[in-house]
N, C-alpha and C. Protein backbone atom coordinates (compact mmCIF):
# COMPACT_ATOMS: atom_id res chain seq x y z
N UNK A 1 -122.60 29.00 166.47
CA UNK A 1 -122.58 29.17 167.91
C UNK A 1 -123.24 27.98 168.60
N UNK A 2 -124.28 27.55 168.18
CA UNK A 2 -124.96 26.52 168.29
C UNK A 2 -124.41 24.92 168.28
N UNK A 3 -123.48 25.20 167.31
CA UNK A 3 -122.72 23.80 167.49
C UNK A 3 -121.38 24.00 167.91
N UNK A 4 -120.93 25.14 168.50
CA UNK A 4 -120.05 25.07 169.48
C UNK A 4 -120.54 24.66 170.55
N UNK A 5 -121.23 24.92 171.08
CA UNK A 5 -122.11 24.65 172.65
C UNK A 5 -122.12 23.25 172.85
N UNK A 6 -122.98 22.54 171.45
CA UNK A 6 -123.03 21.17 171.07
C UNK A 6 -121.70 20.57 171.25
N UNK A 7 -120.74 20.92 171.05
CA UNK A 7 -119.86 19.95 170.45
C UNK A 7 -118.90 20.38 172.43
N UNK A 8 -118.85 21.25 172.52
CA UNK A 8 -118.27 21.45 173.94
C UNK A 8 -119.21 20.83 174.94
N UNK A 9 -120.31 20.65 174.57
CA UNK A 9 -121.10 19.58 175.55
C UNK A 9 -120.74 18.04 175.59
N UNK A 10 -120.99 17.69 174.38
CA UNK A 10 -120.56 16.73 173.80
C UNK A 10 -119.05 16.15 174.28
N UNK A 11 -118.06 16.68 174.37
CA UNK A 11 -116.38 16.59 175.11
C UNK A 11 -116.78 16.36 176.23
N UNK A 12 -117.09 17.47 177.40
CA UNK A 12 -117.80 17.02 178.45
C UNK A 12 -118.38 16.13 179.31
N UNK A 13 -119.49 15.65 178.34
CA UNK A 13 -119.93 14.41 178.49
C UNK A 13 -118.91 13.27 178.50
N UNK A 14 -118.58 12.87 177.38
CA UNK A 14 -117.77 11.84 176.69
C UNK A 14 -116.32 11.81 178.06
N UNK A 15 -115.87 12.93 178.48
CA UNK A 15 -114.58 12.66 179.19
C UNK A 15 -115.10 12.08 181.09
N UNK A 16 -116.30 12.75 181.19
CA UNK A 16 -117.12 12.55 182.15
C UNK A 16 -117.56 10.87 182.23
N UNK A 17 -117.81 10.40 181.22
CA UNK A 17 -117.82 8.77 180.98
C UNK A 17 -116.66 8.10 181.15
N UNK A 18 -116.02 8.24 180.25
CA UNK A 18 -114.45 7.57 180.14
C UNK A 18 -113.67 7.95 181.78
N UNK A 19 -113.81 8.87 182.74
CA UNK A 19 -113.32 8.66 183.93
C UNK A 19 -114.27 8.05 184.89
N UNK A 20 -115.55 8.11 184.49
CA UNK A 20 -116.29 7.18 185.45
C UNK A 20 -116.77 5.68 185.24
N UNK A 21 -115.61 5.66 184.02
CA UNK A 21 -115.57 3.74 183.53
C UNK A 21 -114.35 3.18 183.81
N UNK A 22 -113.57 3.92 184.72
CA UNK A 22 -112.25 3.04 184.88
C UNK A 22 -112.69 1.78 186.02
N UNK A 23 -112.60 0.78 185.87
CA UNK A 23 -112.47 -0.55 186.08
C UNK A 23 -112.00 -1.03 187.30
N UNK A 24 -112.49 -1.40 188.15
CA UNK A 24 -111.99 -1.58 189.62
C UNK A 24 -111.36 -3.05 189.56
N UNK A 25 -111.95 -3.60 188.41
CA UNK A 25 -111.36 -5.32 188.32
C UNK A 25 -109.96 -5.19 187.88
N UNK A 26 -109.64 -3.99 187.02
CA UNK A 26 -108.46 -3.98 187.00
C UNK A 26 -107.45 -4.38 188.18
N UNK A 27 -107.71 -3.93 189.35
CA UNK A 27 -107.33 -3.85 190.73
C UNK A 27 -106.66 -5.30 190.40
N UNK A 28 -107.64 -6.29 190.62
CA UNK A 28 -107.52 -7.24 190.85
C UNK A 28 -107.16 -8.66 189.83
N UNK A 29 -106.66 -8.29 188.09
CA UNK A 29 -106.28 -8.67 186.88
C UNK A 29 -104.40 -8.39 187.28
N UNK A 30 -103.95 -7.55 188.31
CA UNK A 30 -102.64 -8.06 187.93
C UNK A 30 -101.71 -8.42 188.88
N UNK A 31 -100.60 -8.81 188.94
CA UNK A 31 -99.90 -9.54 190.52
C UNK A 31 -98.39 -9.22 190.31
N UNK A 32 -97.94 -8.85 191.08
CA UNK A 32 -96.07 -8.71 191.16
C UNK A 32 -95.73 -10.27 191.20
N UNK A 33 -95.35 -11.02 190.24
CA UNK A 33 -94.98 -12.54 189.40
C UNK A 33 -93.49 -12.42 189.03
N UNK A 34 -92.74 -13.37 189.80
CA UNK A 34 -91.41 -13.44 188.58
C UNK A 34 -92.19 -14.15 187.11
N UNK A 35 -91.42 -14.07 186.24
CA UNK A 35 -92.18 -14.73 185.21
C UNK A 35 -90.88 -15.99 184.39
N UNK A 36 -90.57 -16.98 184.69
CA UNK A 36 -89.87 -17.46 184.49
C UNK A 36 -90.60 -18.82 183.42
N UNK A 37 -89.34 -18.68 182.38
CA UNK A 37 -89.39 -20.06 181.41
C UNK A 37 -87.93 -21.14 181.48
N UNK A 38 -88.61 -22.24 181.60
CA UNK A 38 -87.76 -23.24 181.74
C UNK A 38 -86.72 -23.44 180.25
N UNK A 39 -85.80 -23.91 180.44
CA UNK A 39 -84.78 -24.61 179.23
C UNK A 39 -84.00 -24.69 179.60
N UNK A 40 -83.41 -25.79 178.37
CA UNK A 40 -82.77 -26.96 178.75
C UNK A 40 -81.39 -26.80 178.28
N UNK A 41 -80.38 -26.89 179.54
CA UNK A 41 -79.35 -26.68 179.41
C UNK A 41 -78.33 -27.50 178.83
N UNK A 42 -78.62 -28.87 178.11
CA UNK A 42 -77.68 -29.04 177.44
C UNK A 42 -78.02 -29.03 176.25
N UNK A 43 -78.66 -28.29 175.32
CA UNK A 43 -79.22 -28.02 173.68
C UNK A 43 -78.12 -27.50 173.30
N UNK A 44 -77.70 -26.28 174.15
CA UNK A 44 -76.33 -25.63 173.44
C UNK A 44 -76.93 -24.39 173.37
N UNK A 45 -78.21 -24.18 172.98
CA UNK A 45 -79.08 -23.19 172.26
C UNK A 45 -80.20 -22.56 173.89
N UNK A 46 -80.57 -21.51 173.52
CA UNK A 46 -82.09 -21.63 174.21
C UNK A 46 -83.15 -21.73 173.64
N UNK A 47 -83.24 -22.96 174.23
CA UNK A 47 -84.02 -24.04 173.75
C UNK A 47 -85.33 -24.32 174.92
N UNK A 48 -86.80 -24.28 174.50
CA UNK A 48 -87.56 -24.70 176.05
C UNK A 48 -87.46 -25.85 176.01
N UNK A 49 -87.88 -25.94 177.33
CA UNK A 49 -87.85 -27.51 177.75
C UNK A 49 -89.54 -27.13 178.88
N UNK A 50 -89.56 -28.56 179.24
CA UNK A 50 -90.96 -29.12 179.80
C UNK A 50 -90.67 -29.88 180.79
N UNK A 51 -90.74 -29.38 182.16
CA UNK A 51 -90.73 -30.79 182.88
C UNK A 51 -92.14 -31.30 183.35
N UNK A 52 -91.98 -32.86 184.24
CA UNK A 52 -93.87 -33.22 184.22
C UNK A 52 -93.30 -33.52 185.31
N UNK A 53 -94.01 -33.67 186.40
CA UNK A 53 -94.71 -33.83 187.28
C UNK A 53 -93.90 -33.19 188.14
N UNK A 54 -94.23 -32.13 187.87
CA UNK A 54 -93.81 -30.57 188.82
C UNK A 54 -94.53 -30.47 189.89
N UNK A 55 -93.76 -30.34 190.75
CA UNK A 55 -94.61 -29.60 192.52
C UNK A 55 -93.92 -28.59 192.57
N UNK A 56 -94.71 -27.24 192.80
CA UNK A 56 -93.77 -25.97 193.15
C UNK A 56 -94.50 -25.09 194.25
N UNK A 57 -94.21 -24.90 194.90
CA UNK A 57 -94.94 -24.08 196.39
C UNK A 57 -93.77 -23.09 196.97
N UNK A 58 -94.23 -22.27 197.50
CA UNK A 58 -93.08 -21.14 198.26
C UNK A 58 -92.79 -21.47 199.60
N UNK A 59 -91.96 -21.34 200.04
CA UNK A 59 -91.44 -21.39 201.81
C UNK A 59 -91.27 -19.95 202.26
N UNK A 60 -92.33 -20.02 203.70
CA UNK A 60 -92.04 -18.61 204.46
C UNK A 60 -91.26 -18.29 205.18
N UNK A 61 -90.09 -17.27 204.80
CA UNK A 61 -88.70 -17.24 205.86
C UNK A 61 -88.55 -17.08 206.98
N UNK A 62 -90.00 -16.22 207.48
CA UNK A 62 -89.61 -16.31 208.87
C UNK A 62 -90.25 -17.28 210.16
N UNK A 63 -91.22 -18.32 209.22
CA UNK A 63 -91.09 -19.55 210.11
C UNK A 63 -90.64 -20.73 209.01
N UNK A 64 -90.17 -21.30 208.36
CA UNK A 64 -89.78 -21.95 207.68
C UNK A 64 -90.67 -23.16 207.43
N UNK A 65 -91.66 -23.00 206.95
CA UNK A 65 -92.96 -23.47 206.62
C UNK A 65 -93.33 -23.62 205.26
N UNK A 66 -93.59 -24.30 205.06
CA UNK A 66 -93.98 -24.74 203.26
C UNK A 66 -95.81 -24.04 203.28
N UNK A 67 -95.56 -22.84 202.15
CA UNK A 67 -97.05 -22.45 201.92
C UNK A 67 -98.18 -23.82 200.57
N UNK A 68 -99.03 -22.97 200.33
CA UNK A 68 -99.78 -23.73 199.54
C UNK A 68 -99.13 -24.55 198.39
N UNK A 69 -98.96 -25.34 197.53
CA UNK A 69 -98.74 -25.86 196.37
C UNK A 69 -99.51 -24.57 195.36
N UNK A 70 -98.22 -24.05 194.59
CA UNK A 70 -98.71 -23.67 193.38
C UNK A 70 -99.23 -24.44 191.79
N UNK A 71 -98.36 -25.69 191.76
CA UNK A 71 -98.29 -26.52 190.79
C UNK A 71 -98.34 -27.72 191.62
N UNK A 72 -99.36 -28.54 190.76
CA UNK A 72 -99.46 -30.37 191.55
C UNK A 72 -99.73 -31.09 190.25
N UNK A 73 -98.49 -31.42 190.53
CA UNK A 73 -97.98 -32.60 189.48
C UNK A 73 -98.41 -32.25 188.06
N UNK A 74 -97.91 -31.10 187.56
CA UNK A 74 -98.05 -30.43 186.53
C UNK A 74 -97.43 -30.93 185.44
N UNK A 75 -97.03 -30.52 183.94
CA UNK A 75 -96.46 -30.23 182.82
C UNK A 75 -96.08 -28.93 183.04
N UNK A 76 -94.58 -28.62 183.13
CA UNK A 76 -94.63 -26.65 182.99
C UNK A 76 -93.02 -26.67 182.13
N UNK A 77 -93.40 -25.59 181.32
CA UNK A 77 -92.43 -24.97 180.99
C UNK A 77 -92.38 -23.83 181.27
N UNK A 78 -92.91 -23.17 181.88
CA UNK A 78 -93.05 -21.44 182.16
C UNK A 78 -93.85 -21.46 183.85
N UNK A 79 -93.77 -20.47 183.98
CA UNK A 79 -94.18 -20.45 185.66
C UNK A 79 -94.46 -18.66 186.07
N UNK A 80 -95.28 -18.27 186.94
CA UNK A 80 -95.99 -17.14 187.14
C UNK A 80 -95.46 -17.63 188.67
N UNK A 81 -94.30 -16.89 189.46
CA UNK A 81 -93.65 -17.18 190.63
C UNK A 81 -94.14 -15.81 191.45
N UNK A 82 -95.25 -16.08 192.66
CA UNK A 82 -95.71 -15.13 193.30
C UNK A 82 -94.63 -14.12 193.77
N UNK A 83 -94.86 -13.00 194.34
CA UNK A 83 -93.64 -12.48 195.59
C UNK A 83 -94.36 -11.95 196.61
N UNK A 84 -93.33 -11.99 197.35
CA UNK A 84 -93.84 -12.08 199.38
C UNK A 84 -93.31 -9.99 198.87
N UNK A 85 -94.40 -8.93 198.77
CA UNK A 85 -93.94 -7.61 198.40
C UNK A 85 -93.72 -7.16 199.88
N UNK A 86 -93.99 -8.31 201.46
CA UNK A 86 -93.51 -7.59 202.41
C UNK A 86 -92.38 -7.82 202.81
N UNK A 87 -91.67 -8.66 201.95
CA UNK A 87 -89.67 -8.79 202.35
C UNK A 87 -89.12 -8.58 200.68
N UNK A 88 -87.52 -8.61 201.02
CA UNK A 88 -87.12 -8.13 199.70
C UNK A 88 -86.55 -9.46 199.27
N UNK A 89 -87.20 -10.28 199.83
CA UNK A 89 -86.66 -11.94 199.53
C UNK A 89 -88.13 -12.63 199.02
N UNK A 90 -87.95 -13.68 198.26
CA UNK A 90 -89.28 -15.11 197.69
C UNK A 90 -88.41 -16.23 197.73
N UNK A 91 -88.81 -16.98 198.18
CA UNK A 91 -87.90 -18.63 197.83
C UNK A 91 -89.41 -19.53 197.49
N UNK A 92 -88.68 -20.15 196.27
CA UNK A 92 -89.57 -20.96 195.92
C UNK A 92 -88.97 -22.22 195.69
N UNK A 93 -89.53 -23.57 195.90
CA UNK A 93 -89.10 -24.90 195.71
C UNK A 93 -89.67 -25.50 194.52
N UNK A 94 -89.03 -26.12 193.81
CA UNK A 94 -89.21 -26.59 192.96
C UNK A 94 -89.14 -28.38 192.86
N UNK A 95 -90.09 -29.15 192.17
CA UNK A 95 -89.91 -30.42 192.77
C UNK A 95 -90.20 -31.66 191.38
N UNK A 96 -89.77 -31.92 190.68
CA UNK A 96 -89.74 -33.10 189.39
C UNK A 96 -89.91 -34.39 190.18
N UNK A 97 -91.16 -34.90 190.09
CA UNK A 97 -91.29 -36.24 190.40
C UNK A 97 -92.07 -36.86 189.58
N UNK A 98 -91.23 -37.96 188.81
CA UNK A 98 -91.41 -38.85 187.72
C UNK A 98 -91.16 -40.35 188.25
N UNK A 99 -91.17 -41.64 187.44
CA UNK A 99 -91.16 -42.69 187.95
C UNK A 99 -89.51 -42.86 187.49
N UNK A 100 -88.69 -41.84 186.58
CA UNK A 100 -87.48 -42.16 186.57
C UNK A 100 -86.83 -40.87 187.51
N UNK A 101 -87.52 -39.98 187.84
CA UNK A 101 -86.79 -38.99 188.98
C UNK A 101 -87.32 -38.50 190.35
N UNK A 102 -86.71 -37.97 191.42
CA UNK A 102 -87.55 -37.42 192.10
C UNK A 102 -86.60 -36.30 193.08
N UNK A 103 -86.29 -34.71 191.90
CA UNK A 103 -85.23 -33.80 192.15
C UNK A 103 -85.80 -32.80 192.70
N UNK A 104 -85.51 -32.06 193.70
CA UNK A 104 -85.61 -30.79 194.17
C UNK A 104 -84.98 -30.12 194.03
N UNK A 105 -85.12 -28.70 194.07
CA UNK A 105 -84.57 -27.47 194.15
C UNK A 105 -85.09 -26.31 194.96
N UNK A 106 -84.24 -25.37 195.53
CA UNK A 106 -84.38 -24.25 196.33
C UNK A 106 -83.98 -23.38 195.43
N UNK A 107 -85.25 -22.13 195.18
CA UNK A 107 -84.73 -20.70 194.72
C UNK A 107 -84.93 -19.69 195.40
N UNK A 108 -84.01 -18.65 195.26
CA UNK A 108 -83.95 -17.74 196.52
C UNK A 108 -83.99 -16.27 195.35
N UNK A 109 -85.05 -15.56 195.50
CA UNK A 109 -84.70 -14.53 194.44
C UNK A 109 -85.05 -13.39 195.54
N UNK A 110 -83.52 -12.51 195.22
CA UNK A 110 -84.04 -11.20 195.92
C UNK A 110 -83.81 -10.07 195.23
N UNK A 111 -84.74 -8.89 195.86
CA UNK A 111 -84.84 -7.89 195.35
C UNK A 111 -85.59 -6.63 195.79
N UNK A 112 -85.09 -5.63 195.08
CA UNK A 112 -85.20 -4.25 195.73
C UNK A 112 -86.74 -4.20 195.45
N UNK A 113 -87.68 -3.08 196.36
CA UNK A 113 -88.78 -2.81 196.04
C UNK A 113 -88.97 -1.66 196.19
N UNK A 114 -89.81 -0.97 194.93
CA UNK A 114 -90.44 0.47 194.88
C UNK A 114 -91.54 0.18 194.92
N UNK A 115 -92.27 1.25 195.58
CA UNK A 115 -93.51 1.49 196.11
C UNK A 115 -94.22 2.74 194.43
N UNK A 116 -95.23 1.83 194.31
CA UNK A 116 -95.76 2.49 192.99
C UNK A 116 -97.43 2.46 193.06
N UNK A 117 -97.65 3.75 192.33
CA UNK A 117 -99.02 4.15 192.45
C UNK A 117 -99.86 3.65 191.08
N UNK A 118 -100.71 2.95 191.57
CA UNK A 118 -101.19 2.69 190.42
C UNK A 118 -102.77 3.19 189.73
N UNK A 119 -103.42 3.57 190.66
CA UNK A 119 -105.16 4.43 190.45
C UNK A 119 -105.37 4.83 191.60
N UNK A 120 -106.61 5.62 191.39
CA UNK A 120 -107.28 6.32 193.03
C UNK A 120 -108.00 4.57 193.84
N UNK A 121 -108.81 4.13 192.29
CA UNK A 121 -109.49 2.83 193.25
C UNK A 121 -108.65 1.61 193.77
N UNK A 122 -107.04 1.55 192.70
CA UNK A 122 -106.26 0.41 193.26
C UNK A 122 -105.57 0.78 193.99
N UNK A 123 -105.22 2.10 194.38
CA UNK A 123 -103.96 3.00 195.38
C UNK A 123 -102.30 1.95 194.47
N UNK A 124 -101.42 1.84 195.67
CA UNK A 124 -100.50 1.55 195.82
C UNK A 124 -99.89 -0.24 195.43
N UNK A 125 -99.06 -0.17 194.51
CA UNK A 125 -98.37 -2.13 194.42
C UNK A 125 -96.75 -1.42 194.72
N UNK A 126 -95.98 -2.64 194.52
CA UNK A 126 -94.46 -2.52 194.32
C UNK A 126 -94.10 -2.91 192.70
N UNK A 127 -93.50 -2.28 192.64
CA UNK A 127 -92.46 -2.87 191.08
C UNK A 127 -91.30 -3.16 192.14
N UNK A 128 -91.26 -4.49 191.61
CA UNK A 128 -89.62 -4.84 191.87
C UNK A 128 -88.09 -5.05 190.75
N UNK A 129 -87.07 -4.79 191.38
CA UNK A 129 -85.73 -4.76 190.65
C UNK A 129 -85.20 -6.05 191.42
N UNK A 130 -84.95 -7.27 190.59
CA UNK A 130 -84.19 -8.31 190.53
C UNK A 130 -82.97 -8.44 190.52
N UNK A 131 -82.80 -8.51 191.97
CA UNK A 131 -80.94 -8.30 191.91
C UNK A 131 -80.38 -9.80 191.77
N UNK A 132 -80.98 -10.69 192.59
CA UNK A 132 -79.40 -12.04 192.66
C UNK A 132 -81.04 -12.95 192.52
N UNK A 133 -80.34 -13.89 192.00
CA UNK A 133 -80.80 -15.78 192.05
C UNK A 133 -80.12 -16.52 192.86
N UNK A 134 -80.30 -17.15 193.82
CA UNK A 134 -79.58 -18.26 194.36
C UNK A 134 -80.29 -19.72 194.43
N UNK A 135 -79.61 -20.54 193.69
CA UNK A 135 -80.61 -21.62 193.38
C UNK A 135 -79.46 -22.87 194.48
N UNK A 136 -80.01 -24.26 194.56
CA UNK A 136 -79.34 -25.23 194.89
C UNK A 136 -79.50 -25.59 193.25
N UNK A 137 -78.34 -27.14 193.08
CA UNK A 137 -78.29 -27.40 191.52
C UNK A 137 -78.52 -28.74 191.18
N UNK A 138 -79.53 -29.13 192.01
CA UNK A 138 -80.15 -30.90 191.70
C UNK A 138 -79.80 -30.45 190.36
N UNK A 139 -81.54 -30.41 190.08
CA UNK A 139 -81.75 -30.53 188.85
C UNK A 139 -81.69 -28.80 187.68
N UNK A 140 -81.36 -28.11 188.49
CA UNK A 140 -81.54 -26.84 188.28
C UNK A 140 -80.06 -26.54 187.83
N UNK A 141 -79.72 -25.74 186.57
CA UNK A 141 -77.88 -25.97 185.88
C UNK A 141 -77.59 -24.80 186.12
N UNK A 142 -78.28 -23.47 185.81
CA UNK A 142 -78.51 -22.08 186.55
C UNK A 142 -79.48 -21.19 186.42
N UNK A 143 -79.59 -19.93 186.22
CA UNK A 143 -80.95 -19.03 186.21
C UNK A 143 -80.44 -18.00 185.69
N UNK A 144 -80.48 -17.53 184.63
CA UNK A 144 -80.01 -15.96 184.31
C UNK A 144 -81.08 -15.20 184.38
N UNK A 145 -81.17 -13.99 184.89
CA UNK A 145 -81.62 -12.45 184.77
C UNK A 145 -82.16 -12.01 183.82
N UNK A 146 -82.88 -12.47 182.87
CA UNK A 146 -83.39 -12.05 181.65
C UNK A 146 -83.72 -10.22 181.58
N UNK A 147 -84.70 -10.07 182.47
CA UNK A 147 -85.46 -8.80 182.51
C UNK A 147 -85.69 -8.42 184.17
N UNK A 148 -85.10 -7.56 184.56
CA UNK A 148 -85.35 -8.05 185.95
C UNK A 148 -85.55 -6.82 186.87
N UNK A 149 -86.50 -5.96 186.14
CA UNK A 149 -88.02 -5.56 186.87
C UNK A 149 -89.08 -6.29 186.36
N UNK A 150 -89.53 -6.14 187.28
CA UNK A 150 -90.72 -6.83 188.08
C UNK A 150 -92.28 -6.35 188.00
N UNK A 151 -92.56 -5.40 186.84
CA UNK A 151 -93.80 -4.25 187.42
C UNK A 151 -95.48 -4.94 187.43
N UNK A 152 -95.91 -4.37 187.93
CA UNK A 152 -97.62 -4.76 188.31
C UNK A 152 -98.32 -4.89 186.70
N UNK A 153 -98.87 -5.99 186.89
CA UNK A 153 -99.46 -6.60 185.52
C UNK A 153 -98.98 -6.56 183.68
N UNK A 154 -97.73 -6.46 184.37
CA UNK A 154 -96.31 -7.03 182.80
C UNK A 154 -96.23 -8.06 182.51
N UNK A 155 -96.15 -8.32 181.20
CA UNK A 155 -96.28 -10.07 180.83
C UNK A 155 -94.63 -10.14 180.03
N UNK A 156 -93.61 -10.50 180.83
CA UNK A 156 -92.62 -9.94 179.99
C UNK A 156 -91.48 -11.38 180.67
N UNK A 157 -90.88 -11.69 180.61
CA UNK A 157 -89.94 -13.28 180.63
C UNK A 157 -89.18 -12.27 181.62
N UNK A 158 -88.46 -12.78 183.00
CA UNK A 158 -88.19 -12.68 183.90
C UNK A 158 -86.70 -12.79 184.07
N UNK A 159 -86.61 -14.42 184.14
CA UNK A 159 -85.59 -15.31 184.34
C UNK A 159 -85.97 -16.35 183.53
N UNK A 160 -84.32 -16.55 183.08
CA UNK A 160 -84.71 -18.33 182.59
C UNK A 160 -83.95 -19.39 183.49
N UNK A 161 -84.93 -19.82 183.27
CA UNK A 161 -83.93 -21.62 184.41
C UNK A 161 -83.45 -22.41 183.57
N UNK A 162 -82.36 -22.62 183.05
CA UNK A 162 -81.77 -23.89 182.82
C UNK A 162 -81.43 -25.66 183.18
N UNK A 163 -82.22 -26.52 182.85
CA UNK A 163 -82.45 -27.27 183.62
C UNK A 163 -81.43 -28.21 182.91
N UNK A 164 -80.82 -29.10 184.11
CA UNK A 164 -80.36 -30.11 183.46
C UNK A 164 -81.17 -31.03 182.61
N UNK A 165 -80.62 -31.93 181.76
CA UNK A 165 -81.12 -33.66 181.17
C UNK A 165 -80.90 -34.25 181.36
């Protein structure tokens, strides 16, 4: 009887901890990201590729304004592409400047958004569903759809970009 009491105390306790250790940093560890990897479209194969001296920053649609630089003058083969979760549109620019190039590109990714609950302390994010790519094709050959939800702190390949050589 005695170590029933014990051991039902014991549960008690222990579940009483484990809900008053959930993590508020969590909140702030994950982001609605396209998650896109670069490669190179004439291998034949998918194949990555690397470009250098990457500039990539987003444009805001409804004043047509260039936001912060995400990448300055980088090495990237992969990219963590923010989203605007208050339109169902992101355009992001993309920019290769080398001493033998200097190519731009416009990407236009849109998509549906659900409203998703994620804790009492983080409330509410969106998961998004990736409907269309619209790219310009400097240097950019096309973009397929790999995986294309979108959910709050998934580490999962997005889209791939195919880049020219």
């Amino acid at each position: 009887m005695k170590m029933k009491i014990l051991g039902q105390s014991f549960l008690a306790i222990l579940m009483i901890v484990l809900v008053a250790c959930e993590s508020s940093s969590l909140c702030l560890s994950g982001q609605n990201a396209i998650q896109a990897t670069l490669y190179s479209a004439s291998s034949g194969v998918a194949k990555d590729t690397t470009l250098n001296g990457v500039y990539l920053w987003g444009l805001e649609m409804a004043t047509n304004e260039n936001m912060p630089l995400i990448a300055d003058s980088a090495s990237v083969s992969d990219m963590y592409l923010p989203t605007d979760i208050e339109r169902d549109t992101t355009v992001m620019i993309i920019r290769e400047l080398t001493v033998a190039s200097d190519l731009q590109d416009t990407m236009m990714f849109i998509y549906e958004r659900e409203l998703n609950y994620v804790s009492g302390d983080c409330g509410f994010t969106y998961n998004l569903m990736l409907d269309t790519v619209i790219t310009t094709l400097n240097m950019i050959d096309s973009v397929v759809i790999e995986y294309p939800s979108v959910k709050y702190n998934e580490n999962l390949e997005n889209v791939k970009i195919f880049i020219e050589s």
